[in-house]
Protein backbone atom coordinates (compact mmCIF):
# COMPACT_ATOMS: atom_id res chain seq x y z
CA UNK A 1 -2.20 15.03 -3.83
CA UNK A 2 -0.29 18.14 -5.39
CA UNK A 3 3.41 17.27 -6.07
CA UNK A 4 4.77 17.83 -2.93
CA UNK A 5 2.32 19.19 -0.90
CA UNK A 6 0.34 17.21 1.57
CA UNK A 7 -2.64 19.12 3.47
CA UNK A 8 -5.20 17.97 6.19
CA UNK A 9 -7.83 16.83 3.84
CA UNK A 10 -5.24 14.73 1.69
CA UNK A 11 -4.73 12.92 4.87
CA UNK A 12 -8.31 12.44 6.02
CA UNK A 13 -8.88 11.17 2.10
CA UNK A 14 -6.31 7.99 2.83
CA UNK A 15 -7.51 7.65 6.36
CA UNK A 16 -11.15 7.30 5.11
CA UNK A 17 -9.82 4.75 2.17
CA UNK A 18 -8.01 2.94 4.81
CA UNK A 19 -10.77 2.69 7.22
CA UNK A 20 -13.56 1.79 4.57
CA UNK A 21 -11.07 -1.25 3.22
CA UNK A 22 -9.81 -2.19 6.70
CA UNK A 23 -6.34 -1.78 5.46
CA UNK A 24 -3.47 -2.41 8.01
CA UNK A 25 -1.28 -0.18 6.32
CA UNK A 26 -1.53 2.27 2.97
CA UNK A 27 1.44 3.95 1.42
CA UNK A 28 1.24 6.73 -1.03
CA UNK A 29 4.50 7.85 -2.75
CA UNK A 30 4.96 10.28 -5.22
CA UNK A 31 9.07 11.42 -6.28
CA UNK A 32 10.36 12.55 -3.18
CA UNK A 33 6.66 12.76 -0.92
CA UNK A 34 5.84 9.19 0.94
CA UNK A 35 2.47 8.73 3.57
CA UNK A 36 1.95 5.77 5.39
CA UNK A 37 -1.20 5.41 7.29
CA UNK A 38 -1.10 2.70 9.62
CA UNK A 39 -4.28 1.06 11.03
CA UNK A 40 -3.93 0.52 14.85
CA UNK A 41 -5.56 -1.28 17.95
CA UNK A 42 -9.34 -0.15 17.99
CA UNK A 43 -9.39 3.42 19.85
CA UNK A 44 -6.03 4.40 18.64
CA UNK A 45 -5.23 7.14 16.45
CA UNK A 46 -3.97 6.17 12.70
CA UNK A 47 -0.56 7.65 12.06
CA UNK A 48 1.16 8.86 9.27
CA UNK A 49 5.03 8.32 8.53
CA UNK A 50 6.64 10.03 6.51
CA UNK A 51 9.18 7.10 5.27
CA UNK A 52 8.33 3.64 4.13
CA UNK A 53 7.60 1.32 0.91
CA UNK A 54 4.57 1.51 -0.93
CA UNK A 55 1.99 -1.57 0.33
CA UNK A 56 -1.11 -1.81 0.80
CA UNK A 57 -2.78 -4.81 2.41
CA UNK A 58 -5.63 -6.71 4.10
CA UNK A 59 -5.42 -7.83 7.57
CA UNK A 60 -5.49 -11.97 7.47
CA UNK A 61 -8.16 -13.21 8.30
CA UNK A 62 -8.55 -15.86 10.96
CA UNK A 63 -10.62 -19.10 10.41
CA UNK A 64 -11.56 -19.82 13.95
CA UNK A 65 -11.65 -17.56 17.08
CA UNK A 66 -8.81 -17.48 19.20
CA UNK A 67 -8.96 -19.36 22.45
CA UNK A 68 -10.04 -17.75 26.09
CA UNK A 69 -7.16 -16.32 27.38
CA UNK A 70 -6.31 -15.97 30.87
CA UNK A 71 -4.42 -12.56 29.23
CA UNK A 72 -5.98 -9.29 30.10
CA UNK A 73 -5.54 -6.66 27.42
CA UNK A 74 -4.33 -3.02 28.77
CA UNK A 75 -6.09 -0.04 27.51
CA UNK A 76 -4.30 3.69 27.93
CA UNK A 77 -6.85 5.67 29.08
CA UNK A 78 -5.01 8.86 26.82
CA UNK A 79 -3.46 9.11 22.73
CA UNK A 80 0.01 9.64 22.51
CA UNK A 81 3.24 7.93 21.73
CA UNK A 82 3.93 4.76 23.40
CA UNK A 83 7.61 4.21 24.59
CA UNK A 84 8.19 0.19 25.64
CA UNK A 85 11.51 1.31 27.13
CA UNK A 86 12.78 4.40 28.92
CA UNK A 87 15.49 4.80 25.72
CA UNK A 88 16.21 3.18 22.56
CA UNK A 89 18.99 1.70 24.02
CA UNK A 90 18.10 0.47 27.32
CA UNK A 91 15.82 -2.82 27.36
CA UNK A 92 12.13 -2.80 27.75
CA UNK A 93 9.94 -2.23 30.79
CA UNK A 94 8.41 -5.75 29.95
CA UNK A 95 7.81 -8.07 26.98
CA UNK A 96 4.33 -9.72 25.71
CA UNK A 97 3.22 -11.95 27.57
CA UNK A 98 5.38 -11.35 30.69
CA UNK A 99 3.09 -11.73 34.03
CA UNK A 100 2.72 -7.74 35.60
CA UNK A 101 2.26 -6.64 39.06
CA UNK A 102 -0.06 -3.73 40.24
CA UNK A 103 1.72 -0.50 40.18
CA UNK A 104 4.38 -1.81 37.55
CA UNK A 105 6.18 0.03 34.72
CA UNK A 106 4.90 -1.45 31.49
CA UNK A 107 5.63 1.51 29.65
CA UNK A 108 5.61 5.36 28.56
CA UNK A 109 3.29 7.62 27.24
CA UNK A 110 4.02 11.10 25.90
CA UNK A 111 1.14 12.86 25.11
CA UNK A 112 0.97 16.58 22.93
CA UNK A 113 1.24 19.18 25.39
CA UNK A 114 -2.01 21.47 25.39
């Protein structure tokens, strides 16, 4: 990356490095410039902050399969930012793990507007 500068391609370059290594997270800092790509649930977008120590790691990997759960994971059908509380000082719509009803707030989504 140029000192300072940070264009699309830079970022597809680390996204690609991060996706061929399976990386859960890759920071590149240079004097005052930091990127952190992040790798996410599968579907999700990667995302880039602009703060953060450098680190670079391997997800663990896991001797034996996890056991059947009775836990059924939920999908957004849309990208955006995902909000577990309606402020960041208010407490959240629920926790992991907590049992849901149809038709319940779990959460917030704010998408890019178009």
């Amino acid at each position: 990356m140029e000192p300072n500068q940070v264009n699309l391609e830079d970022i597809q370059k680390l996204i690609e490095i991060a996706d061929r290594y399976a990386l859960v997270e890759l920071t590149v800092a240079e004097k005052d410039l930091s990127v952190t790509i992040r790798g996410t649930a599968p579907g999700a977008p990667a995302v880039a902050d602009p703060a953060g120590s450098v680190a670079a790691r391997r997800a663990p990997a896991r001797a034996t399969p996890d056991p059947p759960s009775s836990r059924i994971p939920l999908v957004s059908p849309m990208t955006g930012v995902f909000y577990r509380a309606p402020s960041p000082d208010a407490p959240n719509f629920v926790e992991v793990g907590d049992i849901v009803e149809a038709g319940q707030t779990i959460g917030l989504i704010e998408a890019m507007k178009v």
